[in-house]
PDB file of N, CA and C in Angstrom:
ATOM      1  N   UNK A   1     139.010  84.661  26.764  1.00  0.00           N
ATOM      2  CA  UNK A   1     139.262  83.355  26.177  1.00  0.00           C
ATOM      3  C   UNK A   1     138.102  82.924  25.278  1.00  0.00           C
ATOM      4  N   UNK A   2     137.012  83.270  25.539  1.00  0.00           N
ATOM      5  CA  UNK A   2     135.713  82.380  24.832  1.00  0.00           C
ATOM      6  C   UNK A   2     135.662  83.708  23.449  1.00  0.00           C
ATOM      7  N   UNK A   3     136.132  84.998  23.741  1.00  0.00           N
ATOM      8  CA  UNK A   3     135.469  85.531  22.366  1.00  0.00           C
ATOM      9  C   UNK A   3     136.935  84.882  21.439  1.00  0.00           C
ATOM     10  N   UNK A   4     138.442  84.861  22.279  1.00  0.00           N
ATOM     11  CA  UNK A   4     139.010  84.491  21.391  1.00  0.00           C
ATOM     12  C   UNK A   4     138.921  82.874  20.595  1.00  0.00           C
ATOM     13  N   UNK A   5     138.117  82.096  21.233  1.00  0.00           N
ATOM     14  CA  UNK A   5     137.912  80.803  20.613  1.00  0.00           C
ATOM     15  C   UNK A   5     136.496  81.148  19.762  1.00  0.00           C
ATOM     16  N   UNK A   6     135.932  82.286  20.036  1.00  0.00           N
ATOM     17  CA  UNK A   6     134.578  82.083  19.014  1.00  0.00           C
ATOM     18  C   UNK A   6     135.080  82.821  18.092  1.00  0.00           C
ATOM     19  N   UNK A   7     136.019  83.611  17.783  1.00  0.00           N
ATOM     20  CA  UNK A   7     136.617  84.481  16.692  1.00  0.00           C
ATOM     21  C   UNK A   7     137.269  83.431  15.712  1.00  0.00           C
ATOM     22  N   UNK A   8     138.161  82.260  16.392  1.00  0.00           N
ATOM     23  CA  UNK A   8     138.389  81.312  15.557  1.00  0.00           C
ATOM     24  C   UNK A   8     138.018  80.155  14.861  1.00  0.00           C
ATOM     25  N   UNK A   9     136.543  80.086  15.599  1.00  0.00           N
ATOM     26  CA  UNK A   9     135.516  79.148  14.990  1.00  0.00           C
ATOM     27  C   UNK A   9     135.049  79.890  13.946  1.00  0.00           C
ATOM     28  N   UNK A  10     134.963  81.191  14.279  1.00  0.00           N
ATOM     29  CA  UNK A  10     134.540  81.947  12.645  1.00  0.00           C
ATOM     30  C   UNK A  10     134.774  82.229  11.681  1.00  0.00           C
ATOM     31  N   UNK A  11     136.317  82.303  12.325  1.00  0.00           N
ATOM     32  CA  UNK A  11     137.502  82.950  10.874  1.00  0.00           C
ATOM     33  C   UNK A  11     137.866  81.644   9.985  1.00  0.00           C
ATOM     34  N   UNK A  12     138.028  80.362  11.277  1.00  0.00           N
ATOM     35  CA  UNK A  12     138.748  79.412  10.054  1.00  0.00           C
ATOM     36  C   UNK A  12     137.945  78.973   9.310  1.00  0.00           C
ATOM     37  N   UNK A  13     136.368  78.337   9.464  1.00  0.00           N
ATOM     38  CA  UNK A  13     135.692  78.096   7.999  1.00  0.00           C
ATOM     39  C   UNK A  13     135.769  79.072   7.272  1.00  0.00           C
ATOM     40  N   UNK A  14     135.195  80.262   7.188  1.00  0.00           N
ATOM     41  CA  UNK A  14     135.157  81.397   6.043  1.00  0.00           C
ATOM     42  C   UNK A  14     136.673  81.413   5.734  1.00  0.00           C
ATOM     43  N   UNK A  15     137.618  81.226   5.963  1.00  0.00           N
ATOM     44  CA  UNK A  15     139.523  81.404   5.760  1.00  0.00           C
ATOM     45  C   UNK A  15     139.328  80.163   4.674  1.00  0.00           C
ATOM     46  N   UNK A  16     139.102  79.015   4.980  1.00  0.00           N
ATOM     47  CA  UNK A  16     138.956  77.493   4.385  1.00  0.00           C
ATOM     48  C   UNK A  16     138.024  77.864   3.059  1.00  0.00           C
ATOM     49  N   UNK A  17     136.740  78.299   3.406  1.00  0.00           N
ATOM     50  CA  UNK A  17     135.761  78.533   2.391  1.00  0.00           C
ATOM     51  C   UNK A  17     136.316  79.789   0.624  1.00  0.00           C
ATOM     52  N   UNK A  18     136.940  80.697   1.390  1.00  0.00           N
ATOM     53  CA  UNK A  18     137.520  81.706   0.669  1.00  0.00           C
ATOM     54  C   UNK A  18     138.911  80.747   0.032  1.00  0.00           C
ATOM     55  N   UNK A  19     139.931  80.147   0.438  1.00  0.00           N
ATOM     56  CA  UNK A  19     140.543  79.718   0.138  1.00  0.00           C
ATOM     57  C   UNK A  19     140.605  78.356  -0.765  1.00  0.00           C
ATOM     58  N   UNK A  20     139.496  77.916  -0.111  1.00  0.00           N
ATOM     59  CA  UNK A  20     138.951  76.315  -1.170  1.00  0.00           C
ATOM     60  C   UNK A  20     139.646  75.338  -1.054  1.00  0.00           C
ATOM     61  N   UNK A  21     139.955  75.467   0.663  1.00  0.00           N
ATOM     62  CA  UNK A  21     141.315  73.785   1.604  1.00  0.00           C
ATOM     63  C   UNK A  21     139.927  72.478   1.342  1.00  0.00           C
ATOM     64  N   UNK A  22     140.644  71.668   0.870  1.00  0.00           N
ATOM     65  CA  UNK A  22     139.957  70.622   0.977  1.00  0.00           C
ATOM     66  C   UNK A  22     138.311  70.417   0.099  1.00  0.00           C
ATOM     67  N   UNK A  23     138.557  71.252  -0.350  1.00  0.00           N
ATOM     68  CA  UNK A  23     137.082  70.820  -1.510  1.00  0.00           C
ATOM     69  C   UNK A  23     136.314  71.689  -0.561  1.00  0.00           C
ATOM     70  N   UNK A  24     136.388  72.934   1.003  1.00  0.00           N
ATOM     71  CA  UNK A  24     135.782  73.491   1.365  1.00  0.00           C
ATOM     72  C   UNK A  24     134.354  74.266   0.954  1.00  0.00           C
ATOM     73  N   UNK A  25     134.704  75.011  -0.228  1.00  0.00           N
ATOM     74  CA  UNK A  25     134.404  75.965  -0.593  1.00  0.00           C
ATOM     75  C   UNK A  25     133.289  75.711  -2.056  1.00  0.00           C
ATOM     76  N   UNK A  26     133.238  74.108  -2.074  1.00  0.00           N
ATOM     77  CA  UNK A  26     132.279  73.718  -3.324  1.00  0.00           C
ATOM     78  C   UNK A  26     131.306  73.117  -2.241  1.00  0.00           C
ATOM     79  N   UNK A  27     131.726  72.759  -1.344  1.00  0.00           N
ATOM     80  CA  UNK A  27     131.023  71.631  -0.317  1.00  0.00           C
ATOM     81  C   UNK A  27     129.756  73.306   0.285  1.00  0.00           C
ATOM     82  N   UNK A  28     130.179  73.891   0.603  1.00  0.00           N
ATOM     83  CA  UNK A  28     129.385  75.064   1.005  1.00  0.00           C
ATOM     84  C   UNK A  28     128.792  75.644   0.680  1.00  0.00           C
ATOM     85  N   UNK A  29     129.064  75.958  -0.862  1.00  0.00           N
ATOM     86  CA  UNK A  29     128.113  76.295  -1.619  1.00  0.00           C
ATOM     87  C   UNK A  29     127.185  75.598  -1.889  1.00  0.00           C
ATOM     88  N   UNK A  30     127.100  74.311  -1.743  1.00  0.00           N
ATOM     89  CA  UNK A  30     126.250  72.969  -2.260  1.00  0.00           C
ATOM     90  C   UNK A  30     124.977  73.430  -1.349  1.00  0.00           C
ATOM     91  N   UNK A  31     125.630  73.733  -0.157  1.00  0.00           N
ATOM     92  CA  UNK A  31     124.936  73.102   0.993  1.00  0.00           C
ATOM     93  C   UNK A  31     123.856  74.624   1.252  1.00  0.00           C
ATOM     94  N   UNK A  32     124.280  75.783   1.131  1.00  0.00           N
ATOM     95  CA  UNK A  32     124.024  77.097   0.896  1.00  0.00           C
ATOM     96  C   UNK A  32     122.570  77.099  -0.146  1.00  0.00           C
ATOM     97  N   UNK A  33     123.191  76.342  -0.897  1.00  0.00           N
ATOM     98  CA  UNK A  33     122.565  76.421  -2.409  1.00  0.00           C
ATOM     99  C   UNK A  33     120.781  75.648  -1.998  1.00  0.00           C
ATOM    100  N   UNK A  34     120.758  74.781  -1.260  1.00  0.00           N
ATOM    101  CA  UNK A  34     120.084  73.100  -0.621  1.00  0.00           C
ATOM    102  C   UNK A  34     119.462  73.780   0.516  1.00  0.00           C
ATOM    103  N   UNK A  35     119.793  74.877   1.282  1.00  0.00           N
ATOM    104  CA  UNK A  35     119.677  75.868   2.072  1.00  0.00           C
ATOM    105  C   UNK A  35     118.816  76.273   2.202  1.00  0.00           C
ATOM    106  N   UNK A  36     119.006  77.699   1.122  1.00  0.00           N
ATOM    107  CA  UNK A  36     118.483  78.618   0.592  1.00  0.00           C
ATOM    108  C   UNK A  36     117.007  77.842  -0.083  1.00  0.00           C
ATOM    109  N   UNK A  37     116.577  76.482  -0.770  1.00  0.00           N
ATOM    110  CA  UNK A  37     115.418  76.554  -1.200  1.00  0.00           C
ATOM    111  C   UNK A  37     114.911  75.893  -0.210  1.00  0.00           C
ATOM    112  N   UNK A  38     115.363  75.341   0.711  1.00  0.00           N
ATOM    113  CA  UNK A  38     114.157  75.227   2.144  1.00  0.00           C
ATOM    114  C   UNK A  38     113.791  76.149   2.458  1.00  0.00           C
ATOM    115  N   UNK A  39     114.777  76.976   2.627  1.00  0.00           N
ATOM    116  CA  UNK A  39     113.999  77.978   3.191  1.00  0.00           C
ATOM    117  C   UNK A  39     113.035  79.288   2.325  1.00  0.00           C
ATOM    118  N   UNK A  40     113.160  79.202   1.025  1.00  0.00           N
ATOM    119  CA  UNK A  40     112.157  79.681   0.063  1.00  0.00           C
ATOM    120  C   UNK A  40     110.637  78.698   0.703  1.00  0.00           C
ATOM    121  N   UNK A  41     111.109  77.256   0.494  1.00  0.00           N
ATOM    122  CA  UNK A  41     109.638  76.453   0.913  1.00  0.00           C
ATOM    123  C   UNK A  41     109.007  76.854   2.219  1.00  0.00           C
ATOM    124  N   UNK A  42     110.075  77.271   3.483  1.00  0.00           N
ATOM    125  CA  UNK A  42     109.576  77.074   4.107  1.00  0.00           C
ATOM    126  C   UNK A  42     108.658  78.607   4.204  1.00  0.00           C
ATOM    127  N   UNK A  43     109.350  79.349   3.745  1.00  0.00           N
ATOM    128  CA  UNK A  43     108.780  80.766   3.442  1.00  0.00           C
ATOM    129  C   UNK A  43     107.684  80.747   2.815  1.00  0.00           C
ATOM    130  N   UNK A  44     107.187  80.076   1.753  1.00  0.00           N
ATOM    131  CA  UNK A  44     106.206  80.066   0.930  1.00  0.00           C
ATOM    132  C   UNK A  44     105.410  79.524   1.622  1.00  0.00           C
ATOM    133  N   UNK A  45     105.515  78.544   2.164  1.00  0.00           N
ATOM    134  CA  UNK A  45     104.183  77.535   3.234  1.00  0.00           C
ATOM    135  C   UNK A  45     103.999  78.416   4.273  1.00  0.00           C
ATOM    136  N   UNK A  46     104.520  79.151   5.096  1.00  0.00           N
ATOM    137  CA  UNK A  46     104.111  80.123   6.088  1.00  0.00           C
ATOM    138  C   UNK A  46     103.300  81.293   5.547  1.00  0.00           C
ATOM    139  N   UNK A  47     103.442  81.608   4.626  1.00  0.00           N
ATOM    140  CA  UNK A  47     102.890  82.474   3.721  1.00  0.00           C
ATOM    141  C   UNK A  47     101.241  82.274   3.169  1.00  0.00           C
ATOM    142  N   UNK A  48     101.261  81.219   2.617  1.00  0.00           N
ATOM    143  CA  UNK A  48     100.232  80.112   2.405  1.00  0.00           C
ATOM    144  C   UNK A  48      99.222  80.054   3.750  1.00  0.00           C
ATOM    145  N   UNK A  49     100.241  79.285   5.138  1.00  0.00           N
ATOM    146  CA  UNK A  49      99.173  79.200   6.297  1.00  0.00           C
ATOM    147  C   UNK A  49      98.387  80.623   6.357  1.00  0.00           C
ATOM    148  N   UNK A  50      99.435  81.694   6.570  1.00  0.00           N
ATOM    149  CA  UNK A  50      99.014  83.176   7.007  1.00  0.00           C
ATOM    150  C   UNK A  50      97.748  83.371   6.062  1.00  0.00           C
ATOM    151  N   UNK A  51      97.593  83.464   4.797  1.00  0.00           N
ATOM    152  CA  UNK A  51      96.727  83.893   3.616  1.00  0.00           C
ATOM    153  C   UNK A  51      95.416  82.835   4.291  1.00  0.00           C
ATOM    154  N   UNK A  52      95.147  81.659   4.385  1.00  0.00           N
ATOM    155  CA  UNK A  52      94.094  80.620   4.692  1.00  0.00           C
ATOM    156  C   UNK A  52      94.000  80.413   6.287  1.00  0.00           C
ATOM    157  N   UNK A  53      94.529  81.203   7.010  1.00  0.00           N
ATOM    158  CA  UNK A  53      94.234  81.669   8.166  1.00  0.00           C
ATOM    159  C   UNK A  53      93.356  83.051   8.302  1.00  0.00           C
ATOM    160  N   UNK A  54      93.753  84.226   7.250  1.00  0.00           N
ATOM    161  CA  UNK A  54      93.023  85.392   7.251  1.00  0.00           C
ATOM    162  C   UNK A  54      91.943  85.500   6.397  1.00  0.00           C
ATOM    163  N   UNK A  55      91.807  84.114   5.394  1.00  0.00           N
ATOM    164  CA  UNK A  55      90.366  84.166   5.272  1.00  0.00           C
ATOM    165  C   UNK A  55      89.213  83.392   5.346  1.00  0.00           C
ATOM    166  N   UNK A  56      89.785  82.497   6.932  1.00  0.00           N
ATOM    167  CA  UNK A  56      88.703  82.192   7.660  1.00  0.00           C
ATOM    168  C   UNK A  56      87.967  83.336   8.677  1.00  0.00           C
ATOM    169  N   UNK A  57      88.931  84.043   8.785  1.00  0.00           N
ATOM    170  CA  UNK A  57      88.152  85.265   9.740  1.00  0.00           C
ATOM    171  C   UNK A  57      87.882  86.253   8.762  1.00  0.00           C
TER     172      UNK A  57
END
């Protein structure tokens, strides 16, 4: 029962997203898009700590 309810939590956004029900599929990309450069920032600032961490020692 639980893989068949987690199979359908998975399929119907990506089904919705691929299909574009309800403005799905612009809304996701938005959000993907808004995403993706946090997590560039957050990548770059960890990057940053690591570098001014290794040359205090």
């Amino acid at each position: 029962m639980e893989i068949l309810l987690g199979l359908i939590l998975l399929i119907a956004p990506i089904y919705a997203w691929i299909v574009n029900m309800w403005g799905a599929g612009a809304a996701a990309t938005t959000f993907f898009k808004g995403g993706l450069v946090w997590l560039l920032i957050l990548i770059g600032a960890l990057f940053l700590m690591l570098g001014i961490s290794d040359l205090k020692e």
